[in-house]
C-alpha atoms as a PDB file:
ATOM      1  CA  UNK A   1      79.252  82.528 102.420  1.00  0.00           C
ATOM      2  CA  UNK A   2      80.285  83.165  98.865  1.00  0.00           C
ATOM      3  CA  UNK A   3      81.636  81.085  96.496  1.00  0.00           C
ATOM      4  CA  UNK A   4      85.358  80.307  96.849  1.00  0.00           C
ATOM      5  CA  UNK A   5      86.450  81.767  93.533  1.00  0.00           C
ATOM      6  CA  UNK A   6      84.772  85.025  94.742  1.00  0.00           C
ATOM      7  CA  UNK A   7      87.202  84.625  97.888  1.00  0.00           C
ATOM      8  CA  UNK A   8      90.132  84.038  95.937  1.00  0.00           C
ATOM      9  CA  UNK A   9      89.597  86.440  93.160  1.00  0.00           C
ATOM     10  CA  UNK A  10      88.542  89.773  95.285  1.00  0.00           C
ATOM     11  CA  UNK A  11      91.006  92.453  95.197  1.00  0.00           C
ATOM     12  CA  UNK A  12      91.108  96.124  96.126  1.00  0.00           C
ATOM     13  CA  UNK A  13      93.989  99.170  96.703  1.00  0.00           C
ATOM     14  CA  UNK A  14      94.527 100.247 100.208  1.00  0.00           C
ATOM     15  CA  UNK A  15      96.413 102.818 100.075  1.00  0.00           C
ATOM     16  CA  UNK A  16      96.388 103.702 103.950  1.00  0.00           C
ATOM     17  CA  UNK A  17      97.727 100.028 104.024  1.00  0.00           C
ATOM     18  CA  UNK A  18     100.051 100.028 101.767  1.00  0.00           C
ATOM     19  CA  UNK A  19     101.914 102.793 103.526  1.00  0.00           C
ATOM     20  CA  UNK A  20     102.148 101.134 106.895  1.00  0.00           C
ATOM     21  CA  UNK A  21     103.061  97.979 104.983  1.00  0.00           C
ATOM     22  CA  UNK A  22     105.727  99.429 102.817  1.00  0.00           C
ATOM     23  CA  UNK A  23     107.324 101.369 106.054  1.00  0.00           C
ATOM     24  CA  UNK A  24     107.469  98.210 107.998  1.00  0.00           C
ATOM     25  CA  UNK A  25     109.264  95.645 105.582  1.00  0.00           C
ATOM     26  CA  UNK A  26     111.772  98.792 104.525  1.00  0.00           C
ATOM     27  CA  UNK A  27     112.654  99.416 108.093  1.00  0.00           C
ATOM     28  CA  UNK A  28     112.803  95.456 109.117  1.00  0.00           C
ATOM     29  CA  UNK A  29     115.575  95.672 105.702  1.00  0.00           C
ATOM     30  CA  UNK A  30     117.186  98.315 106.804  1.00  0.00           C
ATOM     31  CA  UNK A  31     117.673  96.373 110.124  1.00  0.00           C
ATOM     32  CA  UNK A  32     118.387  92.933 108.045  1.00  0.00           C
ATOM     33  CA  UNK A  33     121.208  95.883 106.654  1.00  0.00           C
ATOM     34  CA  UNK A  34     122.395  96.853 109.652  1.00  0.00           C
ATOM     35  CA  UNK A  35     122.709  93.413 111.480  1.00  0.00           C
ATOM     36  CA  UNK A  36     125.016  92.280 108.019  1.00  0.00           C
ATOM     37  CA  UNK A  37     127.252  95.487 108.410  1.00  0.00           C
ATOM     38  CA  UNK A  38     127.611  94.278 111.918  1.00  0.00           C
ATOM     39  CA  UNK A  39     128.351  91.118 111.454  1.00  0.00           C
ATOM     40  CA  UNK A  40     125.220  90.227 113.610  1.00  0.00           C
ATOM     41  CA  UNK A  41     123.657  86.452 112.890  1.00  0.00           C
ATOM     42  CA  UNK A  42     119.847  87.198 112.492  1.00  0.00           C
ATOM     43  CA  UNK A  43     118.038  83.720 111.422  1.00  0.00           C
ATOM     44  CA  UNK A  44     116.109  83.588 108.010  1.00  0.00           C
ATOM     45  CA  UNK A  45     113.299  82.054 110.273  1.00  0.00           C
ATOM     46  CA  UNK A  46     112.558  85.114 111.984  1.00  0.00           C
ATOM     47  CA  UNK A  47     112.924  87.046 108.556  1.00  0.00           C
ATOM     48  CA  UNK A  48     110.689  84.854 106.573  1.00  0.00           C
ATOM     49  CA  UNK A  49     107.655  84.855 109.396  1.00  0.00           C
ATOM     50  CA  UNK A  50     107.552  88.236 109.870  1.00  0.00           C
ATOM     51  CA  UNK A  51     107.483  89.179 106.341  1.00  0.00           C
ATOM     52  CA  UNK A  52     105.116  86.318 104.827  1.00  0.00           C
ATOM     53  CA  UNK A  53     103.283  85.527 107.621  1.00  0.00           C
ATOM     54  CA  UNK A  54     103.463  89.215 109.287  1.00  0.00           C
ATOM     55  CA  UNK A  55     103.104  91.491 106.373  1.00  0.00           C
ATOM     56  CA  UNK A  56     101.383  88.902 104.296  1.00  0.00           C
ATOM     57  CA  UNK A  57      99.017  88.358 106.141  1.00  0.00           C
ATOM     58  CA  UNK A  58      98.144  92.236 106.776  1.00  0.00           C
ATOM     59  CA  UNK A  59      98.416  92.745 103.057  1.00  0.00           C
ATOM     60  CA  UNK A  60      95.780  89.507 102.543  1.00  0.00           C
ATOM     61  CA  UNK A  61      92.949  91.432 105.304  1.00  0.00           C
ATOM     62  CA  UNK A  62      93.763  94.807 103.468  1.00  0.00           C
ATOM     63  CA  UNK A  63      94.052  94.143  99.678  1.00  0.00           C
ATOM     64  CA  UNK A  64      91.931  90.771  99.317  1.00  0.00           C
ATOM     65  CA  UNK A  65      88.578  89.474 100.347  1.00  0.00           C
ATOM     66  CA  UNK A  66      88.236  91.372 103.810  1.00  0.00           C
ATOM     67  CA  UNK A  67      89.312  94.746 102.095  1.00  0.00           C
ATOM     68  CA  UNK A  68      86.773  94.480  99.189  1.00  0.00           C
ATOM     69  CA  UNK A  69      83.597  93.376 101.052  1.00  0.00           C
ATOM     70  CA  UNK A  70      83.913  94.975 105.297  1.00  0.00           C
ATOM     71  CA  UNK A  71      81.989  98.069 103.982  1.00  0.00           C
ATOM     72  CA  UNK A  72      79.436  95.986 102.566  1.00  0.00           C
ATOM     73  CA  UNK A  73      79.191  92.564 104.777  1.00  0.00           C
ATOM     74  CA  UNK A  74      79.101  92.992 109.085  1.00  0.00           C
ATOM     75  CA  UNK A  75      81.114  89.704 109.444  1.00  0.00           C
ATOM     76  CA  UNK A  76      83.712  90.351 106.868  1.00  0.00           C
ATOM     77  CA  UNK A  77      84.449  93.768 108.368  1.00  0.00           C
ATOM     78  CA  UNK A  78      84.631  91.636 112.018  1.00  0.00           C
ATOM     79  CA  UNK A  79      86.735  89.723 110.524  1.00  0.00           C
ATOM     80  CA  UNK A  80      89.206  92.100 109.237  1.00  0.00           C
ATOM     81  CA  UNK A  81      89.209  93.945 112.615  1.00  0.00           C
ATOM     82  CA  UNK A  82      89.409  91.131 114.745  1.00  0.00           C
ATOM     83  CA  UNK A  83      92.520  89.756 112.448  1.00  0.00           C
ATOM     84  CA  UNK A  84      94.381  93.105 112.752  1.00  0.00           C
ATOM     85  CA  UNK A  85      94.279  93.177 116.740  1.00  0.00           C
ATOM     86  CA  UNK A  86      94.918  89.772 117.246  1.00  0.00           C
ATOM     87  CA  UNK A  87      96.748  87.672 114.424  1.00  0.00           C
ATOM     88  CA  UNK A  88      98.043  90.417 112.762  1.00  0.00           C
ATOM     89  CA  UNK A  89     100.569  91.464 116.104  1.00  0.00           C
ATOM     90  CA  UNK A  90     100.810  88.105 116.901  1.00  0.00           C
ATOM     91  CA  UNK A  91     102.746  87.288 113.597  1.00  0.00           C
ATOM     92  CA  UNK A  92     104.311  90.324 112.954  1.00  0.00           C
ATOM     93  CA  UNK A  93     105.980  90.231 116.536  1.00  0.00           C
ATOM     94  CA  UNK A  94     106.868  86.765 115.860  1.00  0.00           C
ATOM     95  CA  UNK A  95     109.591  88.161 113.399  1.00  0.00           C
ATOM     96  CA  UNK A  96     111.026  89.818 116.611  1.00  0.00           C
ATOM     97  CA  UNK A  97     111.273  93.510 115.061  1.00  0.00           C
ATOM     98  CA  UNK A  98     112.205  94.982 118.491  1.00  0.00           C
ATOM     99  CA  UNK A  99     114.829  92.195 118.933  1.00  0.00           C
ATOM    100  CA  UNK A 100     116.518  93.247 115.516  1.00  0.00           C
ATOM    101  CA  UNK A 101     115.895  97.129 116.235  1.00  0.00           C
ATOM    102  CA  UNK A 102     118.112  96.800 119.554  1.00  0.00           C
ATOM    103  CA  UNK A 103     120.449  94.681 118.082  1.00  0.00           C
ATOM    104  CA  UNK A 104     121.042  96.918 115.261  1.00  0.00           C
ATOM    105  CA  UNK A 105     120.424 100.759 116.597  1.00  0.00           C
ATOM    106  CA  UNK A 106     123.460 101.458 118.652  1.00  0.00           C
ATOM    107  CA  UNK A 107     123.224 102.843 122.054  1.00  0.00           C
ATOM    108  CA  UNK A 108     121.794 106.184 121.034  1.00  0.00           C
ATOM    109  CA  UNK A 109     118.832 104.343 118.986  1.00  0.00           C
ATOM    110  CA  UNK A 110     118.456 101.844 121.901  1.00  0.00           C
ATOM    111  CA  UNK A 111     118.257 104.152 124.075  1.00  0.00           C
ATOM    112  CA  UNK A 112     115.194 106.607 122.285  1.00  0.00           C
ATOM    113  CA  UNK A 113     113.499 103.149 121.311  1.00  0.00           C
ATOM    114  CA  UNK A 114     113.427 102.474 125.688  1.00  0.00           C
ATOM    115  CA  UNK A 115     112.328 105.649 125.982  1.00  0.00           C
ATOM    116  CA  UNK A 116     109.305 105.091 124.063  1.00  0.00           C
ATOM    117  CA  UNK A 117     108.199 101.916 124.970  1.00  0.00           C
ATOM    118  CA  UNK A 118     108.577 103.266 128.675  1.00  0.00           C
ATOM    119  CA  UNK A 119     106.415 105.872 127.842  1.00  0.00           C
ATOM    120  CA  UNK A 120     102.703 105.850 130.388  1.00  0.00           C
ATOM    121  CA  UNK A 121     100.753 104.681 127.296  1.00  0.00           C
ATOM    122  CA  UNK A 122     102.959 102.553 125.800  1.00  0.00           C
ATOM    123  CA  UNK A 123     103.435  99.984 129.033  1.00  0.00           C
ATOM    124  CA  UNK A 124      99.551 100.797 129.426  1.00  0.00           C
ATOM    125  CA  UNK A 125      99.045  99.255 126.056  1.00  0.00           C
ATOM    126  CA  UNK A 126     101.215  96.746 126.746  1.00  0.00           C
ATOM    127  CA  UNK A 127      99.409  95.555 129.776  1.00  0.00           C
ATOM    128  CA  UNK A 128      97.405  92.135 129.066  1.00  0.00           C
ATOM    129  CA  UNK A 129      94.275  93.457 131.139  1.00  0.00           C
ATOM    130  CA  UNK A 130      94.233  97.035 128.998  1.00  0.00           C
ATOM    131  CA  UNK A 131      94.728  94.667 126.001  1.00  0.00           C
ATOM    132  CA  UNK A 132      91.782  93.333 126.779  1.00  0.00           C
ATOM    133  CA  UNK A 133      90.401  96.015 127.527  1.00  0.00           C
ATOM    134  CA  UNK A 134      90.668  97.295 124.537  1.00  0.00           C
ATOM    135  CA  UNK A 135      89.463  94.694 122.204  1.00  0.00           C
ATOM    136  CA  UNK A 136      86.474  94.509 124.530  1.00  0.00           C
ATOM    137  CA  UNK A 137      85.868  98.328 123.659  1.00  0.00           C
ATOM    138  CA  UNK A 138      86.476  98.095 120.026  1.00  0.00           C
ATOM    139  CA  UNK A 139      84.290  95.829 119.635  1.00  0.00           C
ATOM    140  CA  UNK A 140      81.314  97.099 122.087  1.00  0.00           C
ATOM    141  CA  UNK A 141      81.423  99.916 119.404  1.00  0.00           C
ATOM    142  CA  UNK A 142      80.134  96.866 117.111  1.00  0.00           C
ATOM    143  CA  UNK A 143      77.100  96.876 119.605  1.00  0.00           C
ATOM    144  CA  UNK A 144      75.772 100.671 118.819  1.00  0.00           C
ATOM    145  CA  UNK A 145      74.703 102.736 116.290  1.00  0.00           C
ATOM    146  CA  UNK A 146      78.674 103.627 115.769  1.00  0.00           C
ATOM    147  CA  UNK A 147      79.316 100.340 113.617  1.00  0.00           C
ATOM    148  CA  UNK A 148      77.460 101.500 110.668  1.00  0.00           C
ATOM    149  CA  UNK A 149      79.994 104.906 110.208  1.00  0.00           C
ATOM    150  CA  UNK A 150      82.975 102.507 111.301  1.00  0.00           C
ATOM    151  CA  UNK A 151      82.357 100.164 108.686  1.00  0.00           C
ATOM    152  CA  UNK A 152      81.689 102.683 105.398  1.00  0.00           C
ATOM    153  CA  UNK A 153      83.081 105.943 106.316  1.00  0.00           C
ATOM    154  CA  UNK A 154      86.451 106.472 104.374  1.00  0.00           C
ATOM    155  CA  UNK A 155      88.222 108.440 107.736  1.00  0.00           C
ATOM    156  CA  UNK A 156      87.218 105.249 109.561  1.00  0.00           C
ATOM    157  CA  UNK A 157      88.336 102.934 107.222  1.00  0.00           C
ATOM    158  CA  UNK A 158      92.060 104.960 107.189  1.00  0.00           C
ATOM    159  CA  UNK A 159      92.105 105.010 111.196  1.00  0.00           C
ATOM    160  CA  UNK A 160      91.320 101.663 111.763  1.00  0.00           C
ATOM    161  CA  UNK A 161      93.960 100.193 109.364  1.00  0.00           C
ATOM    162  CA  UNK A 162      96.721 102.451 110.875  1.00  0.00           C
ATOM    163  CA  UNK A 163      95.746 102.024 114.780  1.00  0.00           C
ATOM    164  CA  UNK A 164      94.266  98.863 115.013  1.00  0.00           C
ATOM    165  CA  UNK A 165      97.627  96.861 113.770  1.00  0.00           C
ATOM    166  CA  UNK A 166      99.566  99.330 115.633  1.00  0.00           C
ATOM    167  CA  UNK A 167      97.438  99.101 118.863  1.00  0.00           C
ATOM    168  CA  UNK A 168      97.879  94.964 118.598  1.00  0.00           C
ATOM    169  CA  UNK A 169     101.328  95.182 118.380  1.00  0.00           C
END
């Protein structure tokens, strides 16, 4: 384990990351937006978790410790992954994003955002089993001769901080 100040101190630029980051919080404030214009009570609660503890928390695996040392350290980089298809959904979806995006679309927006979320993969993905599933086959990869590319190749290292958050949520 190293030192604490190590921990604390490590920082890198993500800049896969930082894109999926900065598109989330601006369209959870253009919602915020919308749901004022409306007149539409949204509680600070749900505002504050999904951006500290959501975001924040996907910023700290991507830009501190876990971002600077998962091409160098196995368990740091099984850390990182693990965090982004578990706790990172978890708290971002606590914010209820989907809750303010129907609130706040209109019928027209509604309407395209049920389309998608009906789509084959989509409810497949949604599915607790293929959920499992999944994380079971991500992390059989970990198993194999794969693991090495997965945790140093830049492509990789792009993918799996765009899909695995996404995937989660």
């Amino acid at each position: 384990m190293p030192p604490l100040d190590v921990v604390l101190t490590s920082w890198t630029m993500n800049w896969p990351a930082l894109a999926l980051l900065t598109t989330a919080a601006l369209l959870y404030a253009r919602g915020l937006r919308r749901a004022r214009l409306l007149r539409t009570r949204w509680p600070w609660l749900r505002t504050a978790t999904f951006y500290a503890l959501g975001l924040g928390s996907f910023a700290l695996l991507s830009f501190g410790f876990t971002g600077v040392y998962s091409h160098d350290l196995r368990w740091v980089f099984t850390l990182k992954i693990t965090s982004y298809l578990f706790i990172v959904p978890l708290l971002v979806t606590a914010g209820k994003p989907l809750t303010l995006a129907r609130a706040t679309l209109g019928t027209a927006g509604t309407g395209r955002l049920d389309r998608f979320l009906a789509h084959p993969v989509m409810r497949a993905l949604a599915n607790t089993v293929v959920a499992a599933l999944l994380g079971l086959g991500i992390f059989t990869l970990f198993l194999t001769p794969l693991f090495y590319p997965l945790r140093t190749d830049a492509f990789w290292d792009v993918a799996l901080t765009l899909l695995v958050p996404l995937t989660g949520c």
